[in-house]
C-alpha atoms as a PDB file:
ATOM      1  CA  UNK A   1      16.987  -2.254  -9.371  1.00  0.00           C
ATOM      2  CA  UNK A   2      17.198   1.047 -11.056  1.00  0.00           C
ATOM      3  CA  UNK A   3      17.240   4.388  -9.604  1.00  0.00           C
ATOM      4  CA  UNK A   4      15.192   6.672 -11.683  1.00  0.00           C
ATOM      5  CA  UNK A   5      14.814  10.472 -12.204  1.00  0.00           C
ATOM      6  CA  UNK A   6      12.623  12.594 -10.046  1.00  0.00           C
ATOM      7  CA  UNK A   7       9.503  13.489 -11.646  1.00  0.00           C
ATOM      8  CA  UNK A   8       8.077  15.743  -9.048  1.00  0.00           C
ATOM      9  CA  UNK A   9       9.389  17.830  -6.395  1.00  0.00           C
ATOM     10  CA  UNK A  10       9.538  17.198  -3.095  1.00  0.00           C
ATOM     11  CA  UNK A  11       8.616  13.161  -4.015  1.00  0.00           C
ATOM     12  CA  UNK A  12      11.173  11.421  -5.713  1.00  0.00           C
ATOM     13  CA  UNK A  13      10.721   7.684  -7.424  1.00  0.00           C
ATOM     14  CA  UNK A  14      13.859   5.949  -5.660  1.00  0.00           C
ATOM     15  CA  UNK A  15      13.243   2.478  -6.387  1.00  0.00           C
ATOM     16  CA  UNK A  16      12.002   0.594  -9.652  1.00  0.00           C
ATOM     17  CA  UNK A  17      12.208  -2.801 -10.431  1.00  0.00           C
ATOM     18  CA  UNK A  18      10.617  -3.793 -13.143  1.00  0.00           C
ATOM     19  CA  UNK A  19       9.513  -6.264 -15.944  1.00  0.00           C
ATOM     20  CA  UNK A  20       9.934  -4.034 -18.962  1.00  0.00           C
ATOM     21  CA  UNK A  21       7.429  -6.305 -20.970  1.00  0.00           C
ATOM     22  CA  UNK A  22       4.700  -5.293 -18.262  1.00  0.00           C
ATOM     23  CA  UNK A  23       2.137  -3.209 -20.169  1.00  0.00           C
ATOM     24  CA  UNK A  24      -1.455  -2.135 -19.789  1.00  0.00           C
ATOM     25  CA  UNK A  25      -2.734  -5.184 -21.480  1.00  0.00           C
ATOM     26  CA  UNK A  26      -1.105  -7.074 -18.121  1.00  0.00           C
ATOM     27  CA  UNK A  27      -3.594  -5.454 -15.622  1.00  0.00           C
ATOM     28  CA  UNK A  28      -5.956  -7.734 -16.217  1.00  0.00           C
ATOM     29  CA  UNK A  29      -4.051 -10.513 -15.095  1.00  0.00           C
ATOM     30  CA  UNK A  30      -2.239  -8.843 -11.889  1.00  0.00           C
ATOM     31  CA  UNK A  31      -3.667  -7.470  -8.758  1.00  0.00           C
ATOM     32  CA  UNK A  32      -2.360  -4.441  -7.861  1.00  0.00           C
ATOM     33  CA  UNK A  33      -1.269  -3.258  -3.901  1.00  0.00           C
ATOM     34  CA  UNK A  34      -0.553  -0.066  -2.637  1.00  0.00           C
ATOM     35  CA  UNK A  35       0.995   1.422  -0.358  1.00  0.00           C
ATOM     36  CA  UNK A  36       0.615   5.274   1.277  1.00  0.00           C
ATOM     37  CA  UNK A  37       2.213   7.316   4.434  1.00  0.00           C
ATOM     38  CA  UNK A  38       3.095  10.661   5.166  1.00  0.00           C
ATOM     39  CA  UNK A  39       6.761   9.926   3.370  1.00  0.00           C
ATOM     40  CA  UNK A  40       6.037   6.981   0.875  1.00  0.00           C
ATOM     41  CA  UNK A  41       4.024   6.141  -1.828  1.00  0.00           C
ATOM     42  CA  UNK A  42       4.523   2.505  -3.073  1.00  0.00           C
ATOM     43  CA  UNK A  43       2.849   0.028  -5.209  1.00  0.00           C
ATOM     44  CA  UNK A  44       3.805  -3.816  -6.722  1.00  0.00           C
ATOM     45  CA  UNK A  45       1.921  -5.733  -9.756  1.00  0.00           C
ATOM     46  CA  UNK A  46       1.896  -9.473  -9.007  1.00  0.00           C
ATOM     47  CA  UNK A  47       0.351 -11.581 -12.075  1.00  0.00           C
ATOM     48  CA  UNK A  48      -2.573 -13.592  -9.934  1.00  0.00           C
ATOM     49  CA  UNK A  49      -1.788 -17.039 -11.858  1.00  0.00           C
ATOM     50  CA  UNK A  50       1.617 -17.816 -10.858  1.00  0.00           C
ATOM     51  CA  UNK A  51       2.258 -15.385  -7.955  1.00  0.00           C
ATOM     52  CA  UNK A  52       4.944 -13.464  -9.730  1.00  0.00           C
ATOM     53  CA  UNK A  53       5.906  -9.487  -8.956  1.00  0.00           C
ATOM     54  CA  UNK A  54       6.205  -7.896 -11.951  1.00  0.00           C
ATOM     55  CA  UNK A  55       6.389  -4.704 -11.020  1.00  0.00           C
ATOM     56  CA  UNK A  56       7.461  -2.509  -7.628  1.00  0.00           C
ATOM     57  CA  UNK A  57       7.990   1.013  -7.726  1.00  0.00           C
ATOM     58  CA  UNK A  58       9.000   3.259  -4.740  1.00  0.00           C
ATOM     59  CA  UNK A  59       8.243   7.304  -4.052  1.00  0.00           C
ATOM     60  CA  UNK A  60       9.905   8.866  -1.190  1.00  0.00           C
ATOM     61  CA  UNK A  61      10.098  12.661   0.095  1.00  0.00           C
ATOM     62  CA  UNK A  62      12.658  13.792   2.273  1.00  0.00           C
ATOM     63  CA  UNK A  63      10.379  16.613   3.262  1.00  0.00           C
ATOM     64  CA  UNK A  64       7.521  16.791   5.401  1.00  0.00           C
ATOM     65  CA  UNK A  65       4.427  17.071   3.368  1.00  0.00           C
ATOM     66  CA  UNK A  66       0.784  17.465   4.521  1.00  0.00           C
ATOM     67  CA  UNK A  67      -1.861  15.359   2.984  1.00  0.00           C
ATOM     68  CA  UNK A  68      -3.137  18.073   0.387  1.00  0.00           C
ATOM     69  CA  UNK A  69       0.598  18.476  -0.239  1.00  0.00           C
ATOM     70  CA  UNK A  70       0.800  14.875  -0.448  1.00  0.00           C
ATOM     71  CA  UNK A  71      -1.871  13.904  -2.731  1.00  0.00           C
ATOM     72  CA  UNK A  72      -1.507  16.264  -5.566  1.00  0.00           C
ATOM     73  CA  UNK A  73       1.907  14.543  -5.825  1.00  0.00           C
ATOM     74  CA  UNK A  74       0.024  11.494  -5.709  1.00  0.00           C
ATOM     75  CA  UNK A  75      -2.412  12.842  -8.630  1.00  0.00           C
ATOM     76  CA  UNK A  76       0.571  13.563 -10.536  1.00  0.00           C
ATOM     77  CA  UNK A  77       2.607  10.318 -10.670  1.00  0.00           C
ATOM     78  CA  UNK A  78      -1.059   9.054 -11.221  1.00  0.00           C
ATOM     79  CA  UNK A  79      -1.800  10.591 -13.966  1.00  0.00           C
ATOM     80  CA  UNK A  80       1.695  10.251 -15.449  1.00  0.00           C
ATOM     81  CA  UNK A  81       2.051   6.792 -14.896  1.00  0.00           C
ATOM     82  CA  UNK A  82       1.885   4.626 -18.011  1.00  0.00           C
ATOM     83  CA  UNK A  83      -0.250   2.009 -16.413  1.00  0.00           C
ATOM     84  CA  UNK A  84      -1.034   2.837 -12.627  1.00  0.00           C
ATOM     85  CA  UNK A  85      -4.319   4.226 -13.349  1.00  0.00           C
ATOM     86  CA  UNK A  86      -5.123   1.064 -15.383  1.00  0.00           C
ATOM     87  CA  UNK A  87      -9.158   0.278 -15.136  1.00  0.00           C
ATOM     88  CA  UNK A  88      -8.943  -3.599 -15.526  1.00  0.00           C
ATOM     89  CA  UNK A  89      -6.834  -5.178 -12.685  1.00  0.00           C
ATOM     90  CA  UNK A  90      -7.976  -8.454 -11.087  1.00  0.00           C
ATOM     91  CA  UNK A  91      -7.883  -7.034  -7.562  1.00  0.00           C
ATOM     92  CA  UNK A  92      -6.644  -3.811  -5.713  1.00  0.00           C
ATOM     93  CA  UNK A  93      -5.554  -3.558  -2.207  1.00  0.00           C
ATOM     94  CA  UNK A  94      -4.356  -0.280  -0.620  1.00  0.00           C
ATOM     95  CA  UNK A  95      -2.568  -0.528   2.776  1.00  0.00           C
ATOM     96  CA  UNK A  96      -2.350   3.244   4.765  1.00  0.00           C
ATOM     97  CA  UNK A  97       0.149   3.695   7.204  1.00  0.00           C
ATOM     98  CA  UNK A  98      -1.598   6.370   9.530  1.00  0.00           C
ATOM     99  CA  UNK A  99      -0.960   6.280  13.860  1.00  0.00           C
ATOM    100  CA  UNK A 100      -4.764   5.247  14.591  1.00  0.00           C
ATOM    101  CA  UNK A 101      -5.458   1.882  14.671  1.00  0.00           C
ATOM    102  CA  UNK A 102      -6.464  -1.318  17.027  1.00  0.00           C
ATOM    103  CA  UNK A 103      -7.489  -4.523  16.954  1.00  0.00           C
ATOM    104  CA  UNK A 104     -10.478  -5.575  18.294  1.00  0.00           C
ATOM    105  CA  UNK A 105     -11.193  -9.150  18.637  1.00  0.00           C
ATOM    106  CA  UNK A 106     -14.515 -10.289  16.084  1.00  0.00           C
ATOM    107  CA  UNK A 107     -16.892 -11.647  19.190  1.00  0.00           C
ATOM    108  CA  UNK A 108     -16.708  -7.797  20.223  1.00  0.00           C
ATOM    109  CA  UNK A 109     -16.681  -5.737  17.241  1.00  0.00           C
ATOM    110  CA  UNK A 110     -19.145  -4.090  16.273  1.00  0.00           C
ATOM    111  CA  UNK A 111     -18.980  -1.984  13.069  1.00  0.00           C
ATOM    112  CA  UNK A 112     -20.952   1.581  14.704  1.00  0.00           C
ATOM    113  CA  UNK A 113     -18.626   1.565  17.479  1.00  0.00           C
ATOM    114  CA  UNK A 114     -15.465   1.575  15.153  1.00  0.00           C
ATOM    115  CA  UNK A 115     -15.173   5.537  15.908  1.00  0.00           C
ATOM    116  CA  UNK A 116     -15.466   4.817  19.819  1.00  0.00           C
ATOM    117  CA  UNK A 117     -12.993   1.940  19.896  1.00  0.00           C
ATOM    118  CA  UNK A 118     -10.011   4.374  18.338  1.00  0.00           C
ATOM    119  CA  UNK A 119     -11.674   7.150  20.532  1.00  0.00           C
ATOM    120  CA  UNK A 120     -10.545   4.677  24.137  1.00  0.00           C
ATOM    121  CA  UNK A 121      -7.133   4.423  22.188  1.00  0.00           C
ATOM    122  CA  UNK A 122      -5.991   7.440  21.101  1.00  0.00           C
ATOM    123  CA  UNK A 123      -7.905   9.487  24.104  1.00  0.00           C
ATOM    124  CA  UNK A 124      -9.468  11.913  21.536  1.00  0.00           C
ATOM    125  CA  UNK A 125     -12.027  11.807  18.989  1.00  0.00           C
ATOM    126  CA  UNK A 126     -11.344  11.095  15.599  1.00  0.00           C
ATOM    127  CA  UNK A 127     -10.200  14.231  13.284  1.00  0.00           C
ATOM    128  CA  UNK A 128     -13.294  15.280  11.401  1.00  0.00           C
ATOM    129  CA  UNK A 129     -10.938  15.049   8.327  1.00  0.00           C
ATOM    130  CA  UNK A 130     -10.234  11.225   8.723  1.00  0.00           C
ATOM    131  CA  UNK A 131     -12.689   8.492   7.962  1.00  0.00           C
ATOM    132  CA  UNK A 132     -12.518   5.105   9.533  1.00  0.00           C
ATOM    133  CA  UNK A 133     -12.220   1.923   8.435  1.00  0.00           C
ATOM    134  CA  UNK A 134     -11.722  -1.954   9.191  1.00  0.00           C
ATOM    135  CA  UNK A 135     -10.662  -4.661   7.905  1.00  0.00           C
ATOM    136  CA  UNK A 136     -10.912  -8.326   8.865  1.00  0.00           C
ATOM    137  CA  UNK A 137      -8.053 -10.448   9.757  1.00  0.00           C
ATOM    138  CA  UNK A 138      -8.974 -13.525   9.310  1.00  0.00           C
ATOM    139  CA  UNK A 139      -5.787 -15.173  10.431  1.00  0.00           C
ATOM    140  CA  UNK A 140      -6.571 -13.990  14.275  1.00  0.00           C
ATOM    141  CA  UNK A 141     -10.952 -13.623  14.110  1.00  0.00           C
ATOM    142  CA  UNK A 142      -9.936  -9.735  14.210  1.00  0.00           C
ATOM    143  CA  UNK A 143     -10.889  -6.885  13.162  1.00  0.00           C
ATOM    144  CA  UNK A 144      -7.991  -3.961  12.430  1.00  0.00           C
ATOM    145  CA  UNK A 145      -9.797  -0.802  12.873  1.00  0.00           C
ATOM    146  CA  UNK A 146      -8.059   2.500  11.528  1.00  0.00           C
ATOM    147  CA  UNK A 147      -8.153   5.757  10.379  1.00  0.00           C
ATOM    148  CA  UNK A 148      -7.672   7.124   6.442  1.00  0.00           C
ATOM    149  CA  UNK A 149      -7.631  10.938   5.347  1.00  0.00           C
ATOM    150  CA  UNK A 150     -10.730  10.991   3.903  1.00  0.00           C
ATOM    151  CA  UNK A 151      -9.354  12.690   0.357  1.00  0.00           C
ATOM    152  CA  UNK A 152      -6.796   9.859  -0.208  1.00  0.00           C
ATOM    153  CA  UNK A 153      -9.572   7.580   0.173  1.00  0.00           C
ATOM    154  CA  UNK A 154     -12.385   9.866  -2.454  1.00  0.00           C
ATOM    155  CA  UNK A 155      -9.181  10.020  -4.638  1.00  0.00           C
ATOM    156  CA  UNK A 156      -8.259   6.130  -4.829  1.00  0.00           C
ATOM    157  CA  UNK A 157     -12.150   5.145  -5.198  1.00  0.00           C
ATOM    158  CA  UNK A 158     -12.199   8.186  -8.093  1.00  0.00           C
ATOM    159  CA  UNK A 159      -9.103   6.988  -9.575  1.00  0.00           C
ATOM    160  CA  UNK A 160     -10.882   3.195  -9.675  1.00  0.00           C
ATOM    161  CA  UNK A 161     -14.512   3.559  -9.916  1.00  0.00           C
ATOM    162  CA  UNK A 162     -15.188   0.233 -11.469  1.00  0.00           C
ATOM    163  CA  UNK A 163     -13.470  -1.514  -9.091  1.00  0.00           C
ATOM    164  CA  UNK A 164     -14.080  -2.626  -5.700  1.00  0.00           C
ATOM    165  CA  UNK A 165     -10.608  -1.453  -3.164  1.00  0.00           C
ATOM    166  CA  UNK A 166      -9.799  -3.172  -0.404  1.00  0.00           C
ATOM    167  CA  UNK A 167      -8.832  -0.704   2.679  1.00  0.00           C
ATOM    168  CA  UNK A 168      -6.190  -1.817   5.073  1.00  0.00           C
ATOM    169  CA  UNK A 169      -4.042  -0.361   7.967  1.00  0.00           C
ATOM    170  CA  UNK A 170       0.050  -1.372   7.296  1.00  0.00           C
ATOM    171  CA  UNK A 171      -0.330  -3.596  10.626  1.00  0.00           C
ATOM    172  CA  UNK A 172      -2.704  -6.168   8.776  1.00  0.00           C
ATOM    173  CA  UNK A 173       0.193  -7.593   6.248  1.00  0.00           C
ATOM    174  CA  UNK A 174       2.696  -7.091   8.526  1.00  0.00           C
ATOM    175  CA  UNK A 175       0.565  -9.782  11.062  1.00  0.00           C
ATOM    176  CA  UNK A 176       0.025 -11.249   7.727  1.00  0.00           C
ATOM    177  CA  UNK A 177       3.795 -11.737   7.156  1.00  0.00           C
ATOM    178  CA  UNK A 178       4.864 -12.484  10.768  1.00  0.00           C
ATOM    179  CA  UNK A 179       2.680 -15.772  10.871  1.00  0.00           C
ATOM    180  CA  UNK A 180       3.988 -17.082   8.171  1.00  0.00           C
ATOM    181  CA  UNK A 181       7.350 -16.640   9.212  1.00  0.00           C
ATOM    182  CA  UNK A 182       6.928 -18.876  11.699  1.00  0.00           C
ATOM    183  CA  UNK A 183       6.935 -21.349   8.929  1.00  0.00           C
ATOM    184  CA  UNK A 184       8.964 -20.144   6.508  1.00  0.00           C
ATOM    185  CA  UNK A 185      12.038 -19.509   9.349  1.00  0.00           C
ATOM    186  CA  UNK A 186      11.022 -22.998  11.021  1.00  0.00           C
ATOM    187  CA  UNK A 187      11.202 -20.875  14.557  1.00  0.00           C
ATOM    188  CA  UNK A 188       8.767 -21.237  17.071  1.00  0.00           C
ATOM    189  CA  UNK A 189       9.175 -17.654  18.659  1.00  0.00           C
ATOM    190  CA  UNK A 190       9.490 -14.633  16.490  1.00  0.00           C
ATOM    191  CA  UNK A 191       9.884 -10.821  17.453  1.00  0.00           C
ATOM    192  CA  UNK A 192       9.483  -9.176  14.058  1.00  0.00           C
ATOM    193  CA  UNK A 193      10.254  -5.598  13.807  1.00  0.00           C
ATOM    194  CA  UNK A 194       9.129  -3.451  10.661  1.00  0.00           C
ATOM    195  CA  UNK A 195      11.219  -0.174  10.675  1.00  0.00           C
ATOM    196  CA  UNK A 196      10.161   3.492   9.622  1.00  0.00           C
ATOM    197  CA  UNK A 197      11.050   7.056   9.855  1.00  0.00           C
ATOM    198  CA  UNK A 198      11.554   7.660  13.582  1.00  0.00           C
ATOM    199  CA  UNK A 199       8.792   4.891  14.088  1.00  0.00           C
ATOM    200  CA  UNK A 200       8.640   1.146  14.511  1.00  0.00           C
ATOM    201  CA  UNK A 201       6.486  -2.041  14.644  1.00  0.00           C
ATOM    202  CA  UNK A 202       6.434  -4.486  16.383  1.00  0.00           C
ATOM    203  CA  UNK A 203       4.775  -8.392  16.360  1.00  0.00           C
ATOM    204  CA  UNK A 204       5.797 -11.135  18.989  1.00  0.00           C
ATOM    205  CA  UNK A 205       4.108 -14.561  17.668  1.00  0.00           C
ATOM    206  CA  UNK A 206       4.726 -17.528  18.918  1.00  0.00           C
ATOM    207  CA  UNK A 207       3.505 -20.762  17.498  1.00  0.00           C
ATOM    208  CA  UNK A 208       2.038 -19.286  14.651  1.00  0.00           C
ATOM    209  CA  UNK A 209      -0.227 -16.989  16.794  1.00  0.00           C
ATOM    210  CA  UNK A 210      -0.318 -13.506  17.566  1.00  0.00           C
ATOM    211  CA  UNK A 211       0.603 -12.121  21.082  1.00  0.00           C
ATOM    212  CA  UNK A 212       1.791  -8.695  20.710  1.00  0.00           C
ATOM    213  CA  UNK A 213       1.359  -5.636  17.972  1.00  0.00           C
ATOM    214  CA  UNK A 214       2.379  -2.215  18.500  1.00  0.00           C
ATOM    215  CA  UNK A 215       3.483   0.594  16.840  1.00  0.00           C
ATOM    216  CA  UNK A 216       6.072   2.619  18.405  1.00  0.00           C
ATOM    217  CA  UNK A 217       7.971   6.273  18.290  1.00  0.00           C
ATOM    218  CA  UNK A 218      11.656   6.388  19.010  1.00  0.00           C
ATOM    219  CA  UNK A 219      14.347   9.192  19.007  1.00  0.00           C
ATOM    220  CA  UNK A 220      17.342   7.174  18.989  1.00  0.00           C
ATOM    221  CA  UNK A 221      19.350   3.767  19.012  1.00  0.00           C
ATOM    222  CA  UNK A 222      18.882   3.502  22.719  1.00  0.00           C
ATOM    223  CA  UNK A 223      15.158   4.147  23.177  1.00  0.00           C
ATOM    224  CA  UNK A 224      14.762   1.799  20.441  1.00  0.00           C
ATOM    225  CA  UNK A 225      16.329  -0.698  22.497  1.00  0.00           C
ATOM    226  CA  UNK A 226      14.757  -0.009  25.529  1.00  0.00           C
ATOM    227  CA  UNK A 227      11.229  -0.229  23.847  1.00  0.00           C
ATOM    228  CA  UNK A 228      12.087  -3.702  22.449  1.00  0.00           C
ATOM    229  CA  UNK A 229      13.580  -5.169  25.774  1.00  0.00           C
ATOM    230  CA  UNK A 230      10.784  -3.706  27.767  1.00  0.00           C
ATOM    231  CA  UNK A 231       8.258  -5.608  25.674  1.00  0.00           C
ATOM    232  CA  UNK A 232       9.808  -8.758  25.846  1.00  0.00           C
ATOM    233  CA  UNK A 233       9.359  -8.389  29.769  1.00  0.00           C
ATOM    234  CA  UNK A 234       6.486  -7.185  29.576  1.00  0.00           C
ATOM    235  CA  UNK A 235       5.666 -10.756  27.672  1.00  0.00           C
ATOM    236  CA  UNK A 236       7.717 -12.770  30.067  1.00  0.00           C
ATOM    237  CA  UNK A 237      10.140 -13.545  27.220  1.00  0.00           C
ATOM    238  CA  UNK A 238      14.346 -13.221  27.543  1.00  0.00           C
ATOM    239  CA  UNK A 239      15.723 -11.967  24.752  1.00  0.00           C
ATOM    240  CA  UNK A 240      18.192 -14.858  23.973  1.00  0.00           C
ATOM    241  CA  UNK A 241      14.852 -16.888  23.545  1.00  0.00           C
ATOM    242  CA  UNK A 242      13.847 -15.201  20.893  1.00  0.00           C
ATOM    243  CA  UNK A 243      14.612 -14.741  17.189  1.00  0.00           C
ATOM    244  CA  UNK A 244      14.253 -11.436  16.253  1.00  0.00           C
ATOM    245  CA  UNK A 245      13.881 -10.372  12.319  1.00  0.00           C
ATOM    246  CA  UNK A 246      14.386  -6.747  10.955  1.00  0.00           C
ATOM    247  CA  UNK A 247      12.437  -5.837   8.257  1.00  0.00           C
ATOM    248  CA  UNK A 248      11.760  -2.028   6.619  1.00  0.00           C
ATOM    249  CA  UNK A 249      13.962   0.777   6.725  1.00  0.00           C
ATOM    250  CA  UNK A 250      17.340  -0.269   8.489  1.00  0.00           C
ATOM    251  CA  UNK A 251      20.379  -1.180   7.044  1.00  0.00           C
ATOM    252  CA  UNK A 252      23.631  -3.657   8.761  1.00  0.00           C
ATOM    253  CA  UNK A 253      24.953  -0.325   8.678  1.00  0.00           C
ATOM    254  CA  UNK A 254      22.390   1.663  10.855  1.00  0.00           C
ATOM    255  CA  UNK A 255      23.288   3.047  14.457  1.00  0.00           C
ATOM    256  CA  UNK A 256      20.178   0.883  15.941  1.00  0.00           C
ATOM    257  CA  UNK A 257      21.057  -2.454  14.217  1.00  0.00           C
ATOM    258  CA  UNK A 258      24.716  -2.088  15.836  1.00  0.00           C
ATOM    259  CA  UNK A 259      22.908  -1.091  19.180  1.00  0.00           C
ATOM    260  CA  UNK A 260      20.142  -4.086  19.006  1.00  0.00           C
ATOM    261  CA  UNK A 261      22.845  -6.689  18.488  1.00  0.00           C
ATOM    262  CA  UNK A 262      24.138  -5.859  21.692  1.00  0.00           C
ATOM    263  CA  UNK A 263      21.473  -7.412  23.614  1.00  0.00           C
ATOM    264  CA  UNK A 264      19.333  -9.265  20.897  1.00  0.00           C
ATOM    265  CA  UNK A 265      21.903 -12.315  20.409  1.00  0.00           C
ATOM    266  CA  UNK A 266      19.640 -13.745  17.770  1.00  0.00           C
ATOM    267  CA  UNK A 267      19.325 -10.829  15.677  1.00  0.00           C
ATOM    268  CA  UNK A 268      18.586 -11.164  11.491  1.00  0.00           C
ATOM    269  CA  UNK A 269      17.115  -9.450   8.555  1.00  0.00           C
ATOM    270  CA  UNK A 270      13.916 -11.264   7.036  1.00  0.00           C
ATOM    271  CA  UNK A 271      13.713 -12.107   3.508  1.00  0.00           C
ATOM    272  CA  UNK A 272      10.978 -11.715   1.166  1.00  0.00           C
ATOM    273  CA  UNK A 273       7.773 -13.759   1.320  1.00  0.00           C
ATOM    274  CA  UNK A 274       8.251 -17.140   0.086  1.00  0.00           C
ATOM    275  CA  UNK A 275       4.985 -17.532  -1.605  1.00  0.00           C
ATOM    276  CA  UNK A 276       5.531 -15.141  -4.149  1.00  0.00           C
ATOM    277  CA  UNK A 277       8.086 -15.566  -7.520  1.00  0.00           C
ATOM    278  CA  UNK A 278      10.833 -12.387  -8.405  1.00  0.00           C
ATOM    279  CA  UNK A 279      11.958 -11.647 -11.117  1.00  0.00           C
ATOM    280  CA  UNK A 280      15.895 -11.535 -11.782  1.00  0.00           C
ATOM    281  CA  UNK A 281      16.005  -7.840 -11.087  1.00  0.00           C
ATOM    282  CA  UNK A 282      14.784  -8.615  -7.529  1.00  0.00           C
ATOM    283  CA  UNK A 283      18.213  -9.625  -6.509  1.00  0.00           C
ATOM    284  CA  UNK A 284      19.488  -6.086  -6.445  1.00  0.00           C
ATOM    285  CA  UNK A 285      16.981  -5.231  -3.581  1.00  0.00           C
ATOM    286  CA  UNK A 286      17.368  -6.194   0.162  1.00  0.00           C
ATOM    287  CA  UNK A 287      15.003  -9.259   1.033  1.00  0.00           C
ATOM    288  CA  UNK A 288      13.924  -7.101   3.948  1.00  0.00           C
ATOM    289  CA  UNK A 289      13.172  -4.099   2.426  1.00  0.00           C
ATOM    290  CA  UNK A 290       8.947  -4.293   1.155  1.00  0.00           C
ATOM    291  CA  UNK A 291       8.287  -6.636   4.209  1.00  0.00           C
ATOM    292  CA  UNK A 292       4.772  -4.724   4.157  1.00  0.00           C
ATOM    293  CA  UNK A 293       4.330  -4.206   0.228  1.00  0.00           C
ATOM    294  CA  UNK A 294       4.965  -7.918  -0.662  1.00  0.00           C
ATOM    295  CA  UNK A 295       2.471  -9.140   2.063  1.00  0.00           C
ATOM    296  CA  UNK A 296      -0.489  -6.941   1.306  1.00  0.00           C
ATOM    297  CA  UNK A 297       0.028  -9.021  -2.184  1.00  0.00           C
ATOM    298  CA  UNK A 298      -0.982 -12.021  -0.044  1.00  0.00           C
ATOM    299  CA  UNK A 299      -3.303 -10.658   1.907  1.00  0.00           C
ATOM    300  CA  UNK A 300      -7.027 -12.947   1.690  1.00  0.00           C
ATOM    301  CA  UNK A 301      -9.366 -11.303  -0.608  1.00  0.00           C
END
């Protein structure tokens, strides 16, 4: 892991690990995922053949930015990139991280009404500015239906013309991830919980199948733990029955791991998918860390 220079203001590359061989020429064998929120930009190359990462870089601002703000940063690390903007990779994937989404079961979707069923969730309409989207999860016969600024997505299908991008909300490879945890961990009842800025996800699966996804807001340590306990009774699940793994942005370190451990007594930090291959350098990152990045690289295409 290296910690690079910052190349534009307000967005700063804090994370690179990287297979210094990797060149344009590489694309062709690698699909390429991406991922994009208010305060990250992210993307991994993982060679298609043998499942390898080659490649993970991480943006970060410290600093609110709107989306215009957002995406000419975006255009710039683009456009500066030496291979980024490559035209030949196998696949793309691009995962968004916005607050609209739901999942709506596949007997009961229907793709007009994808405006309406974010409309019952969020109580308003949809911001003229956003476009929606959906994706299929196959792993649960659902669809993930969601929202995307409209110029992020006329950017990313400018930026890759010839190619065809798959569209996904954050919460698809992080369902992705948390059923196969279940076999990776050997644990038949998982609370996984991806952490953000201020926000956090959360998956109860059991058996391999999904029974609760949310996405929550939380001030502090506390609320935090409040939110999680409440859900498990709100599932009809004790905490001590449960093995809970903490993926994302929090640290052994962090306020709301020391306050979680006080009533979560099964309490760990995941690891990175098992069906993809690191490189050396990936020993100098937390395991827990790209939870989300690494599984949009499995995500079915």
């Amino acid at each position: 892991m290296a910690l690079i220079e910052t190349i534009a203001k307000e967005i700063q590359p804090t994370v690179k690990v990287a297979d210094e061989s990797f060149g344009v020429k590489d694309t062709q064998l690698c699909s390429l995922s991406i991922e994009i929120d208010e305060l990250r930009f992210r993307f991994c190359a993982v060679q298609e053949d043998n499942r390898q990462c080659r490649w993970l870089e991480d943006y970060a601002s410290d600093t609110f930015l709107n989306q215009g703000e957002l995406l000419e940063k975006l255009k710039q690390i683009s456009a500066e990139h030496a291979f980024l903007n490559s035209d030949s990779w196998k696949s793309i994937s691009v995962t968004v991280n916005t607050n609209a989404f739901t999942l709506v079961p596949a007997p009961l979707f229907r793709k007009e009404y994808a405006a309406e069923y974010l409309h019952l969730v969020l109580g308003k309409n949809v911001q003229p500015e956003d476009r929606v989207m959906h994706h299929y999860l196959a792993q649960i016969d659902a669809y993930n239906v969601f929202t995307i600024p409209s110029d992020w997505a006329e950017w990313l299908m400018g930026l890759y013309p010839f190619q065809t991008i798959e569209f996904c909300h954050l919460t698809s490879p992080l369902i992705t991830g948390a059923l196969a945890s279940h076999k990776e961990y050997n644990e038949p009842r998982i609370l996984s919980a991806c952490f953000e800025e201020e926000y956090v996800t959360l998956l109860f699966t059991e058996s391999g199948k999904l029974i609760f996804c949310n996405r929550f807001r939380y001030n502090n340590a506390q609320e935090l733990t409040y939110l999680i306990l409440f859900t498990l009774n709100q599932i009809n699940y004790q905490p001590e029955n449960v093995k809970m793994y903490l993926y994302g942005e929090i640290t052994p370190y962090a306020d709301t791991f020391t306050e979680l451990a006080r009533f979560i007594p099964h309490l760990h930090f995941g690891q990175n998918p098992g069906a993809l291959d690191y490189t050396a350098n990936f020993e100098d990152i937390p395991g827990h860390r790209y939870f989300g990045l690494l599984n949009t690289c499995l995500m079915p295409r």
